[in-house]
Protein backbone atom coordinates (compact mmCIF):
# COMPACT_ATOMS: atom_id res chain seq x y z
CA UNK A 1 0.00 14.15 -6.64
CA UNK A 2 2.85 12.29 -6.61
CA UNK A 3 5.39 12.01 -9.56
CA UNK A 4 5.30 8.44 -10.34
CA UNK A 5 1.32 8.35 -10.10
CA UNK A 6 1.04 11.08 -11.81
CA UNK A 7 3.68 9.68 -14.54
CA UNK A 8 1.84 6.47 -14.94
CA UNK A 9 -1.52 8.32 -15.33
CA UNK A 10 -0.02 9.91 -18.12
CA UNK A 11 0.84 6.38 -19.85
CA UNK A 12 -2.38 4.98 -18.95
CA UNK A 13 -3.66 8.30 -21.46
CA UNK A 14 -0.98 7.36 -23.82
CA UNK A 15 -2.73 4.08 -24.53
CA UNK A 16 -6.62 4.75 -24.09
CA UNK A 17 -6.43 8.20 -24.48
CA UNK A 18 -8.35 10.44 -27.26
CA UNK A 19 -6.14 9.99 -30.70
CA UNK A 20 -3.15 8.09 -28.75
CA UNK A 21 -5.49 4.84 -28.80
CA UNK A 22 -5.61 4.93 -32.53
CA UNK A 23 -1.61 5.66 -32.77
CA UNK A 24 -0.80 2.12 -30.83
CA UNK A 25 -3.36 0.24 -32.61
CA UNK A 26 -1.84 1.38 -36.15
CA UNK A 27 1.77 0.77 -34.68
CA UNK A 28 0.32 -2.78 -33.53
CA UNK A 29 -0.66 -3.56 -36.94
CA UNK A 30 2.86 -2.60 -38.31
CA UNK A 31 4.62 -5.44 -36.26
CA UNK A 32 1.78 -7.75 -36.78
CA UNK A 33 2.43 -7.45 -40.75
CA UNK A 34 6.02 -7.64 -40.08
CA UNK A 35 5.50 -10.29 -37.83
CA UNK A 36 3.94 -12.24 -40.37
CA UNK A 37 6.91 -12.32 -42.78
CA UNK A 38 8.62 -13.46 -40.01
CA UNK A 39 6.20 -16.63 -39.16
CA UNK A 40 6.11 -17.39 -42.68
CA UNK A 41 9.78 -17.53 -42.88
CA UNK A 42 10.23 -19.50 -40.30
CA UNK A 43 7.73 -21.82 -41.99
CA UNK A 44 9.31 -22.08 -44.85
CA UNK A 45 12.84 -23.27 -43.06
CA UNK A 46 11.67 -25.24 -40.57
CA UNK A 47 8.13 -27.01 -41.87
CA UNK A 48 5.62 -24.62 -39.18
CA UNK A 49 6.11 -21.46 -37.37
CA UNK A 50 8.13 -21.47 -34.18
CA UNK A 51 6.31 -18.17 -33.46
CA UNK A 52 2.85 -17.17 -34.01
CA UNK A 53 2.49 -13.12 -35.76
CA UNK A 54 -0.17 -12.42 -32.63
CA UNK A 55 2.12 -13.73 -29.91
CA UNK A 56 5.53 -12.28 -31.47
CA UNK A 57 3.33 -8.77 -31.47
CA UNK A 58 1.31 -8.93 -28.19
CA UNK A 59 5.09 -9.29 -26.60
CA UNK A 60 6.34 -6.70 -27.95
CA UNK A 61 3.00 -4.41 -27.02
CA UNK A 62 2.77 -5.40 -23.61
CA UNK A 63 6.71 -5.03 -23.37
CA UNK A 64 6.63 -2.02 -24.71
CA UNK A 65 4.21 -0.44 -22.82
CA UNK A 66 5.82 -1.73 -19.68
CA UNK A 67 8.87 -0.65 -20.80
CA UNK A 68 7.48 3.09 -21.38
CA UNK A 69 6.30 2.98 -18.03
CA UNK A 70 9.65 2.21 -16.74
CA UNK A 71 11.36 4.61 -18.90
CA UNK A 72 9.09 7.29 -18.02
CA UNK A 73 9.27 7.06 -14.19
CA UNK A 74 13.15 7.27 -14.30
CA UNK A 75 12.84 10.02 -16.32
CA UNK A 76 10.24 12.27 -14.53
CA UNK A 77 11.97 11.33 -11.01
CA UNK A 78 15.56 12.12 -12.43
CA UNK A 79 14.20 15.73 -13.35
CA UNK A 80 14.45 15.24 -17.07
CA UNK A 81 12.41 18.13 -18.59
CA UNK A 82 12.15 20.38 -21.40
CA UNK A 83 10.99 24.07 -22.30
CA UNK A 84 7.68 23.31 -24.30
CA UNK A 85 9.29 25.53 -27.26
CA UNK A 86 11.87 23.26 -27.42
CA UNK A 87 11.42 21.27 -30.38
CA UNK A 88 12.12 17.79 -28.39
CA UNK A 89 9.25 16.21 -30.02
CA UNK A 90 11.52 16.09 -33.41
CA UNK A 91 13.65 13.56 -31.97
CA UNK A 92 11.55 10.76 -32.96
CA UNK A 93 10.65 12.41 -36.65
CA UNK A 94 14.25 13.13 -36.76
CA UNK A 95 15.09 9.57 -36.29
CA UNK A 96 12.19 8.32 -38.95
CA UNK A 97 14.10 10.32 -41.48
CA UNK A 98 17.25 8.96 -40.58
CA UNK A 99 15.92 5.54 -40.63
CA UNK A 100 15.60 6.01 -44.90
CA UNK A 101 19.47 6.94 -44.44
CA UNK A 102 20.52 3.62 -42.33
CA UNK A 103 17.58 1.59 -40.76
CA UNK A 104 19.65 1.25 -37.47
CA UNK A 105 19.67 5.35 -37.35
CA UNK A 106 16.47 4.33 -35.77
CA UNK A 107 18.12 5.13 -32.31
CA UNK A 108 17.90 7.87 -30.66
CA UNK A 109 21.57 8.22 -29.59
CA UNK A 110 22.46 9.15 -33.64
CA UNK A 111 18.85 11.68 -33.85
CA UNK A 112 19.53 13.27 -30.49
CA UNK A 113 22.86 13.90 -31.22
CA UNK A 114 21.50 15.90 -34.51
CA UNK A 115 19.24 17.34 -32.33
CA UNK A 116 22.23 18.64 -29.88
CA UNK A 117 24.10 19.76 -32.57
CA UNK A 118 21.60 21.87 -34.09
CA UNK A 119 20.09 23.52 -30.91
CA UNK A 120 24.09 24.02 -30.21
CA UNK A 121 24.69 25.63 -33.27
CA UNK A 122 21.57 27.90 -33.68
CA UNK A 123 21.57 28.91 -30.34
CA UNK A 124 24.76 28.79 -28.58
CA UNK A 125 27.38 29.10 -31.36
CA UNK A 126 25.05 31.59 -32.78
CA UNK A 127 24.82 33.91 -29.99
CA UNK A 128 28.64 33.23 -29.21
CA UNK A 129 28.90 35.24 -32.44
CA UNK A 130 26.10 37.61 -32.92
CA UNK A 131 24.57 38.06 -29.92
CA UNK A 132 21.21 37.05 -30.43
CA UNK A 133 19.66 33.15 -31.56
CA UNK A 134 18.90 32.32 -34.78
CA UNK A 135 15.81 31.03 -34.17
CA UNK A 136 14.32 33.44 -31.71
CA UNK A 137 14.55 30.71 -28.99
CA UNK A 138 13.56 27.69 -31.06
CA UNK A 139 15.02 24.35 -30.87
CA UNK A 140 17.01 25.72 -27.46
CA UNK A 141 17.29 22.10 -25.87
CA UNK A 142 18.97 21.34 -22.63
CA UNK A 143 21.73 19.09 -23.86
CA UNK A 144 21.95 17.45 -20.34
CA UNK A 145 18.14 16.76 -20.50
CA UNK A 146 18.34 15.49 -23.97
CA UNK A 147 21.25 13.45 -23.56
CA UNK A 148 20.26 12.03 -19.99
CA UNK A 149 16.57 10.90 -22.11
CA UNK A 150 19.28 9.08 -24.63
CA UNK A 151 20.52 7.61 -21.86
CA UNK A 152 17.47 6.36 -19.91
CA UNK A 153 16.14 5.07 -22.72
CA UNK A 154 18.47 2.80 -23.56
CA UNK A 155 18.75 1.27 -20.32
CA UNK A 156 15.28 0.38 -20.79
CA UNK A 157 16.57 -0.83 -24.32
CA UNK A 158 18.70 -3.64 -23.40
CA UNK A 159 16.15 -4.46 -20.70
CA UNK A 160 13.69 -5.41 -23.47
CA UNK A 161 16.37 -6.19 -25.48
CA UNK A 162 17.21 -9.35 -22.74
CA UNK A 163 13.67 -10.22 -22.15
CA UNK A 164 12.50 -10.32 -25.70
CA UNK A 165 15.38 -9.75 -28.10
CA UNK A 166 15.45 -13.75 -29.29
CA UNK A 167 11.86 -14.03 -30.15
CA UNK A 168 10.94 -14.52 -33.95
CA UNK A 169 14.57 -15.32 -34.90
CA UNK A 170 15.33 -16.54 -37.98
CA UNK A 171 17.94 -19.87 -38.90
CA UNK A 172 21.08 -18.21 -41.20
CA UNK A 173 24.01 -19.12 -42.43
CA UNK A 174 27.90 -18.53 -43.21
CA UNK A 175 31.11 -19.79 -44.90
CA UNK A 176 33.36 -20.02 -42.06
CA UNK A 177 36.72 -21.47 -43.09
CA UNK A 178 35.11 -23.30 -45.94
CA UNK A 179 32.57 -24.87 -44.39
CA UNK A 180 28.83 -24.21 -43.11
CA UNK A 181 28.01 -22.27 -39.94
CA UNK A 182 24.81 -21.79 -38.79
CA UNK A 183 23.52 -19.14 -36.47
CA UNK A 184 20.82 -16.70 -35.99
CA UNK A 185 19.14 -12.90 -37.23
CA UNK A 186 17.38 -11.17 -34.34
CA UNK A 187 15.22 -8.00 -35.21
CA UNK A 188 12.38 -6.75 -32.62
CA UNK A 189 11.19 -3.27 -32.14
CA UNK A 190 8.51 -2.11 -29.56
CA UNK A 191 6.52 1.06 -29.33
CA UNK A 192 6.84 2.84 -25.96
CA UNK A 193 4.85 5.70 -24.91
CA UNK A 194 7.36 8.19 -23.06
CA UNK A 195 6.12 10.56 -20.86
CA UNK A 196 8.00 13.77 -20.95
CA UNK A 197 8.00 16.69 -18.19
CA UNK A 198 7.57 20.32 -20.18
CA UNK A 199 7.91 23.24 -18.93
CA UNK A 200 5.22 26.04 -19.73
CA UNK A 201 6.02 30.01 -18.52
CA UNK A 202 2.74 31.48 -17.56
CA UNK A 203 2.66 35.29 -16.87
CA UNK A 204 -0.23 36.77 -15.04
CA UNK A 205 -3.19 37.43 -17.26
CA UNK A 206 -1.87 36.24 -20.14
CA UNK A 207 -5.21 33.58 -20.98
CA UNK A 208 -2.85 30.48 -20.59
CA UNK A 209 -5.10 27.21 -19.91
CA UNK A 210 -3.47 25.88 -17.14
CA UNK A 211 -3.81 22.43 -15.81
CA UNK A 212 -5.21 22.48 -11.94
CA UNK A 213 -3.13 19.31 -11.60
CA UNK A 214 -0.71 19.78 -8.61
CA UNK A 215 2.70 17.69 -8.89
CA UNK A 216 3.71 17.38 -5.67
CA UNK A 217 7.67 16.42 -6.01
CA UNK A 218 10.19 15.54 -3.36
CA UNK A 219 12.51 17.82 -1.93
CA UNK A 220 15.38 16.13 -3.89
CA UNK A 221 13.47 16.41 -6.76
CA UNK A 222 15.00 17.20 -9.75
CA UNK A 223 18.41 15.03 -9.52
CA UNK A 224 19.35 16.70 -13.18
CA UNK A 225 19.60 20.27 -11.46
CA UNK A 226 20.46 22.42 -14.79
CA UNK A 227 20.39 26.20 -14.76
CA UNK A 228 18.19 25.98 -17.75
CA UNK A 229 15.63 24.00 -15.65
CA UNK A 230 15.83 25.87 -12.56
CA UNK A 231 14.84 28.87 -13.78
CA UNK A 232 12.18 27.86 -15.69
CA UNK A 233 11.34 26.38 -12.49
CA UNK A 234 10.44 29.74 -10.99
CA UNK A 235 7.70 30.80 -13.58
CA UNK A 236 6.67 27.78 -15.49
CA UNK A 237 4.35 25.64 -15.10
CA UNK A 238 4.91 21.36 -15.13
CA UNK A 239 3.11 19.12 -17.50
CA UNK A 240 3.20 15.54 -18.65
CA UNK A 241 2.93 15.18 -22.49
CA UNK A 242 3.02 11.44 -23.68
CA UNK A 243 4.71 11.15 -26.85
CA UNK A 244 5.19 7.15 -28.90
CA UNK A 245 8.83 5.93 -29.30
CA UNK A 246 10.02 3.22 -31.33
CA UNK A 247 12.80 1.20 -30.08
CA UNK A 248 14.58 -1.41 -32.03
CA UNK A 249 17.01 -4.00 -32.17
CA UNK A 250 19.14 -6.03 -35.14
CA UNK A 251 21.11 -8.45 -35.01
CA UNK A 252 23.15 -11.73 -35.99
CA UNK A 253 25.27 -14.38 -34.37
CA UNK A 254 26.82 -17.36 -35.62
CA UNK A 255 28.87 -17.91 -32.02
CA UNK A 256 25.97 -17.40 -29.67
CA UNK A 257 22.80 -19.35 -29.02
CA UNK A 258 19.76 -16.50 -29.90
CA UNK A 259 19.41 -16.45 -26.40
CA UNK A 260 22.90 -15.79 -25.02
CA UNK A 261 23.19 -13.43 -27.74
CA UNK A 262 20.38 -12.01 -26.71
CA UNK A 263 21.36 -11.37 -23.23
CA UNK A 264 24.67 -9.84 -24.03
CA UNK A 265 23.58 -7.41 -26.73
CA UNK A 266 21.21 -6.39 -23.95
CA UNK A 267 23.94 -5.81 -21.20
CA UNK A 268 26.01 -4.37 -23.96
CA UNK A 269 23.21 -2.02 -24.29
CA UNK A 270 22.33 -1.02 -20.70
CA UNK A 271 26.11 -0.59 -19.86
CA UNK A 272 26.20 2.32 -22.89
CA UNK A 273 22.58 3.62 -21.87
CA UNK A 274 24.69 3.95 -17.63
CA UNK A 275 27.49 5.37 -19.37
CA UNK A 276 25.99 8.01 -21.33
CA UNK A 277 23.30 8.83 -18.36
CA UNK A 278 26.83 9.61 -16.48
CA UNK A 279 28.64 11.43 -19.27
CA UNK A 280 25.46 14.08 -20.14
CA UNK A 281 25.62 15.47 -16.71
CA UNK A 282 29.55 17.17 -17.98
CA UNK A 283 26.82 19.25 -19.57
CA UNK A 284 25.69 21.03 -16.52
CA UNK A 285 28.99 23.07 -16.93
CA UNK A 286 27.28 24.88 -19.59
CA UNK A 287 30.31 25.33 -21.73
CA UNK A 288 30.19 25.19 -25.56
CA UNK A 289 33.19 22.69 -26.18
CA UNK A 290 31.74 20.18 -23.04
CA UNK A 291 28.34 20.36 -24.75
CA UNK A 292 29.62 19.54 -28.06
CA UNK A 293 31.78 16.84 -27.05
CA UNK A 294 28.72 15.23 -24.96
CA UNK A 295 26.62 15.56 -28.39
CA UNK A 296 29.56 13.58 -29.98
CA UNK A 297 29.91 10.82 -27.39
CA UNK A 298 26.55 9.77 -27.76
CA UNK A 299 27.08 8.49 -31.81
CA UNK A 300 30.66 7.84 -31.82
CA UNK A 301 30.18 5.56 -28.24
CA UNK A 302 26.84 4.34 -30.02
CA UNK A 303 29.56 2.86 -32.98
CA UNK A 304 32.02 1.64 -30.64
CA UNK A 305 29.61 -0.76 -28.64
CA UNK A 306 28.28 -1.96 -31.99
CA UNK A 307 32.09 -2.53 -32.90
CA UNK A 308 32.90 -4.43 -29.96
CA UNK A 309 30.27 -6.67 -30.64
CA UNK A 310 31.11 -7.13 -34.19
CA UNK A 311 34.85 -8.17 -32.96
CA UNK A 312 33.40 -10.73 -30.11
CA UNK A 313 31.39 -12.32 -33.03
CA UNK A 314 34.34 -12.31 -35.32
CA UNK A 315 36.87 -13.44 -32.83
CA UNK A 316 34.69 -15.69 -31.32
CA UNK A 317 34.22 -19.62 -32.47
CA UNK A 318 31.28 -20.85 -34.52
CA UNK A 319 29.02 -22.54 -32.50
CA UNK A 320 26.64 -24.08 -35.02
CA UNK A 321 28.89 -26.45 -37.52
CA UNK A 322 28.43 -29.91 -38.61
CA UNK A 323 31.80 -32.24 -37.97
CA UNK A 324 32.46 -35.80 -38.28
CA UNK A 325 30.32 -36.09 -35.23
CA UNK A 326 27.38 -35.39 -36.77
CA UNK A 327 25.02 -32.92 -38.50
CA UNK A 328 24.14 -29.88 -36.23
CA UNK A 329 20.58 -29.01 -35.18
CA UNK A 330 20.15 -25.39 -35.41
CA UNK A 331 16.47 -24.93 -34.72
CA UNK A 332 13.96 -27.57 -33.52
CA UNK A 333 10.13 -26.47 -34.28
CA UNK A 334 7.66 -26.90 -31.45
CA UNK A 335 5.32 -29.79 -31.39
CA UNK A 336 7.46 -31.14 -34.16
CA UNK A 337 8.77 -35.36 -33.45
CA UNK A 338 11.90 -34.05 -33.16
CA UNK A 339 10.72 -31.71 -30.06
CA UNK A 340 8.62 -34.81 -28.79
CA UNK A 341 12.10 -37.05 -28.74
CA UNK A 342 13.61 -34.02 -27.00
CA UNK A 343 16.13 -32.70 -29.80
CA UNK A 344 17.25 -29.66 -29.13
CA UNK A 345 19.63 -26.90 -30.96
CA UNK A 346 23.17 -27.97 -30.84
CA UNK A 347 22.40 -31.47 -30.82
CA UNK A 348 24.29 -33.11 -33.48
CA UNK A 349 22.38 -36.39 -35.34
CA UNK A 350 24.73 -39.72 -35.42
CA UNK A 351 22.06 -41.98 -37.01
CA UNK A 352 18.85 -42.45 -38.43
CA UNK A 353 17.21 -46.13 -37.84
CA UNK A 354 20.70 -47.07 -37.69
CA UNK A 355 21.80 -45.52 -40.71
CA UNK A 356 24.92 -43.54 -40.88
CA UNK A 357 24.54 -39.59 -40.63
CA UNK A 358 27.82 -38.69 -43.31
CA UNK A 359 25.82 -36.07 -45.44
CA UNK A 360 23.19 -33.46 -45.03
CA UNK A 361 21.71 -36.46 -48.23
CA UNK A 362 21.53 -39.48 -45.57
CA UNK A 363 19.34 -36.80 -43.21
CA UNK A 364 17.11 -36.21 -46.24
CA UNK A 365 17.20 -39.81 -47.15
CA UNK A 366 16.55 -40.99 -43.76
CA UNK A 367 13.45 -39.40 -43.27
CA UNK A 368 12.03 -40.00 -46.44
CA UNK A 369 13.11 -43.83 -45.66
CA UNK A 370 10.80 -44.35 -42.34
CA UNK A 371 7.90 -45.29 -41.83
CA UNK A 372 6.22 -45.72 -38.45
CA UNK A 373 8.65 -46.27 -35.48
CA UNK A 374 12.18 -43.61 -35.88
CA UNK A 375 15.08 -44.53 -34.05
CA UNK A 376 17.47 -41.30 -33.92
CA UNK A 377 21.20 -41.51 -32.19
CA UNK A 378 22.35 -37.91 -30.84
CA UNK A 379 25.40 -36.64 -29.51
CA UNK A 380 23.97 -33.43 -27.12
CA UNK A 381 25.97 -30.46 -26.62
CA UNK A 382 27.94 -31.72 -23.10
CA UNK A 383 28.79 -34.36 -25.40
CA UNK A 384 26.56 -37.32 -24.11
CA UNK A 385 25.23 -40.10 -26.21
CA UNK A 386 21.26 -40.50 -26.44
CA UNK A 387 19.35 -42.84 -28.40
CA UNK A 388 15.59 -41.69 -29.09
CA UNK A 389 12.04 -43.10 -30.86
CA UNK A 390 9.38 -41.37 -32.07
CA UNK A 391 6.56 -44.30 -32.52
CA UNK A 392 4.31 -42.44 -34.96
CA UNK A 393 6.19 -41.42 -37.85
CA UNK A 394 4.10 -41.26 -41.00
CA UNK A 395 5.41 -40.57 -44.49
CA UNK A 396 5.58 -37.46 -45.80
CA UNK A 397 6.40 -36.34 -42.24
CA UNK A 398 8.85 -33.81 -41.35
CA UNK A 399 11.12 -33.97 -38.41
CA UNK A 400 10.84 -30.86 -37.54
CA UNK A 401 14.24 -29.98 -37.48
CA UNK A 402 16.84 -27.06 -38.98
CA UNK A 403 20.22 -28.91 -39.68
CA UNK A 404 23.57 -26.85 -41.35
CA UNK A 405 24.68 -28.80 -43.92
CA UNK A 406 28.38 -30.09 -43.76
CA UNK A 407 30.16 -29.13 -46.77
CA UNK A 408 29.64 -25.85 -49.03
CA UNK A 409 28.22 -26.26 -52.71
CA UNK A 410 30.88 -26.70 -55.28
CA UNK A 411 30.03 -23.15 -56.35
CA UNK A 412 31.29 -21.69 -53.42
CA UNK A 413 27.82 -20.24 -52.76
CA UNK A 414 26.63 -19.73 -49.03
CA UNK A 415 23.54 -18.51 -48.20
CA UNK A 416 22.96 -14.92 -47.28
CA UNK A 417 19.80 -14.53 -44.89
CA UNK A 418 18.82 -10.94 -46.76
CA UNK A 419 18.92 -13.03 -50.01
CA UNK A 420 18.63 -16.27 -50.42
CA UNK A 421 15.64 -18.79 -48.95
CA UNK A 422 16.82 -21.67 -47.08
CA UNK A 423 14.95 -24.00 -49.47
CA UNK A 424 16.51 -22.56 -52.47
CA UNK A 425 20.37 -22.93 -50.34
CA UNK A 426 18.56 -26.65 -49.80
CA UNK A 427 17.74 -27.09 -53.45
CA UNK A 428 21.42 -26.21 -54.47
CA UNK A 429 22.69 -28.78 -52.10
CA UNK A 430 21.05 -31.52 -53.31
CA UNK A 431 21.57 -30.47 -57.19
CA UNK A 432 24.98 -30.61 -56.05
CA UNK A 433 24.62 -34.11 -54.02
CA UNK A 434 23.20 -35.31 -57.42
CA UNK A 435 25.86 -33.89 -60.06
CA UNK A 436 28.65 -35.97 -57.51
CA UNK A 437 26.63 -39.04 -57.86
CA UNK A 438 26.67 -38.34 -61.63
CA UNK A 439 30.27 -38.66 -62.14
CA UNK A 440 30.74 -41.27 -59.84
CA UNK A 441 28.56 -43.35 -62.45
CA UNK A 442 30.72 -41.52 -65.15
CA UNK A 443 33.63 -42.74 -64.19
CA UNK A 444 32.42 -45.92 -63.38
């Protein structure tokens, strides 16, 4: 049968399979809950969802499972496979528990490198010094293999990560200079079902059930040629065991639309998922100190990409702040009038029904103000001029809009997305827009 057939046959199990069914229908209901929060947030900010909890989820099922498929056929076809005593199923408990530690732990390239290091140090160290394992052959794990699964899977990571990272993201904002910036918090996970090549040893007689599935494999086949693997080759027998991953993605960007940041995280991603594919082959050498610094390179390259991101978004210019031009549009809510009159993020408003945009107040104020036809003046991101109408503007309406307020509360308080609602950040604005008109009449 041939290897990628046979590979996606072995996802097709993963997902209607006998217990594996029940495993991506409980996983589904996890995002759909979280999903949820995230719909109602967005509710709250912007006046309706921009995202509904079924489609955020069904994207990130049908992703996932596409992506697993992916992942999986790159792995079988590169030769990735493990000793079925191996303990490579505790990668993805291993990176649960480091989840309670740090929730982005979640990735594999900081629970296979624990992984590495302990098959390193209770096997190879261990014999290096006593001469026998101290695990009687448990948790031996090809570090090549392992590290070369790291890999592949996160070059499937930023894949998803470019196709889907932007959905459900959530307005936030930042004191930048003393004033307002708005931007974006991206979090998406999807559950993949990896199918993983292990290696059985049969001996003659010895009552093992073996599959009479044949896996007929090229004559190239495997590209990841490791000593461990090749003999294993010669008296084991090769079986596909489907296993559910969880991969994830966090972020936030204040100099980035959520779709260009989107993109690059992704690329970020898939470059470190082709460089560490490249670096766990040094492996093959099967030498202690090249093993151990592969194990390291995963993490400490892990930390470095996440660095250089950090520095882009800290060097880089805010993208979302309100100027004597106007006030900033950060998020424009489907079906809204302000998506009818084409308003779009980055627009900045001029005027309301001809009344001067100076304040985040005159926004407020010029909303509440109309009734029936709205004339809106915008200044678009290439800098053009636009005047629009909406015809049907009742009261009570909402535009439909997310705008970042111009100047920062008196307090010095800026919202944090983790804890603070926009409405409440809204709320202290407009106390604040109140107490000024106070002691203007004061000193009056």
């Amino acid at each position: 049968m041939d290897l990628a057939i046979y590979t996606v046959k072995a996802v097709a199990q993963a997902i209607v399979g006998s217990g594996y069914t029940t495993i991506l229908i409980m996983l589904s209901l996890i995002l759909y809950f979280q999903n949820r929060k995230t719909a109602v947030m967005q509710k709250a900010i912007i006046g309706e969802s921009i995202n509904s909890p079924l489609e955020l989820t069904i994207s990130q099922v049908v992703l996932g499972i596409l992506g697993g498929a992916l992942g999986s056929i790159l792995l079988t076809y590169s030769g990735v496979m493990f000793d079925e005593k191996s303990g490579i199923e505790l990668i993805f408990l291993t990176s649960v528990v480091l989840t309670l530690v740090k929730p982005r732990f979640i990735c594999f390239a900081y629970s296979g490198a624990v992984l590495g290091a302990l098959s390193l140090l209770t096997n190879d160290i261990y014999i290096y010094f006593t001469g026998k394992p101290a695990l009687e052959g448990f948790l031996k794990l090809d570090i090549t293999a392992l590290m070369t699964m790291v890999g592949i899977l996160h070059i499937v990571e930023g894949l998803l990560v470019a196709l889907d990272g932007n959905r459900g993201a959530i307005p936030v904002f930042s004191n930048t200079n003393g004033k307002i910036a708005g931007g974006y918090a991206l979090k998406r996970y999807w559950p993949i079902p990896v199918v993983l090549m292990l290696l059985t040893v049969v001996t003659a007689g010895d009552g093992t059930d073996v599959s009479t599935t044949t896996i007929m494999t090229p004559d190239w086949w495997p590209v990841i040629k490791t000593s461990h693997a090749a003999k294993l080759l010669e008296t084991a027998v090769l079986a596909a065991a489907p296993i559910y991953a969880m991969l994830g993605y966090s972020s936030v960007t204040f100099t980035k639309t959520k779709r260009e940041k989107a993109l690059s995280s992704g690329l970020y991603i898939f470059i470190y998922g082709i460089v560490l594919t490249a670096v766990a082959q040094l492996a093959r050498f099967d030498n202690i100190v090249i093993s151990l610094f592969v194990v390291a390179f995963a993490p400490l390259a892990h930390e470095l990409m996440l660095k250089l991101q950090a520095l882009k978004e800290v060097r880089g210019k805010a993208k979302y702040v309100s100027d004597e031009d106007g006030i900033v549009v950060l998020e424009v809510a489907p079906n809204s009038p302000a998506a009818h009159m084409g308003i779009k993020a980055g627009d900045r408003l001029m005027e309301i029904n001809n009344r001067i945009i100076e304040s985040e107040k005159d926004v407020l104020e010029g909303i509440k103000q109309t009734l029936g036809k709205m004339e809106v003046k915008i200044k678009q991101v290439n800098g053009a001029v636009k005047e629009l109408q909406y015809g049907t503007f009742a009261a009570g309406q909402r535009l439909g809009v997310v705008f970042v307020p111009r100047y920062v509360p008196k307090e010095g308080m800026v919202m944090g997305y983790e804890n603070m609602k926009f409405k409440d950040f809204m709320d202290k604005i407009q106390e604040n827009d109140e107490d000024e008109d106070e002691d203007e009449n004061n000193e009056d």
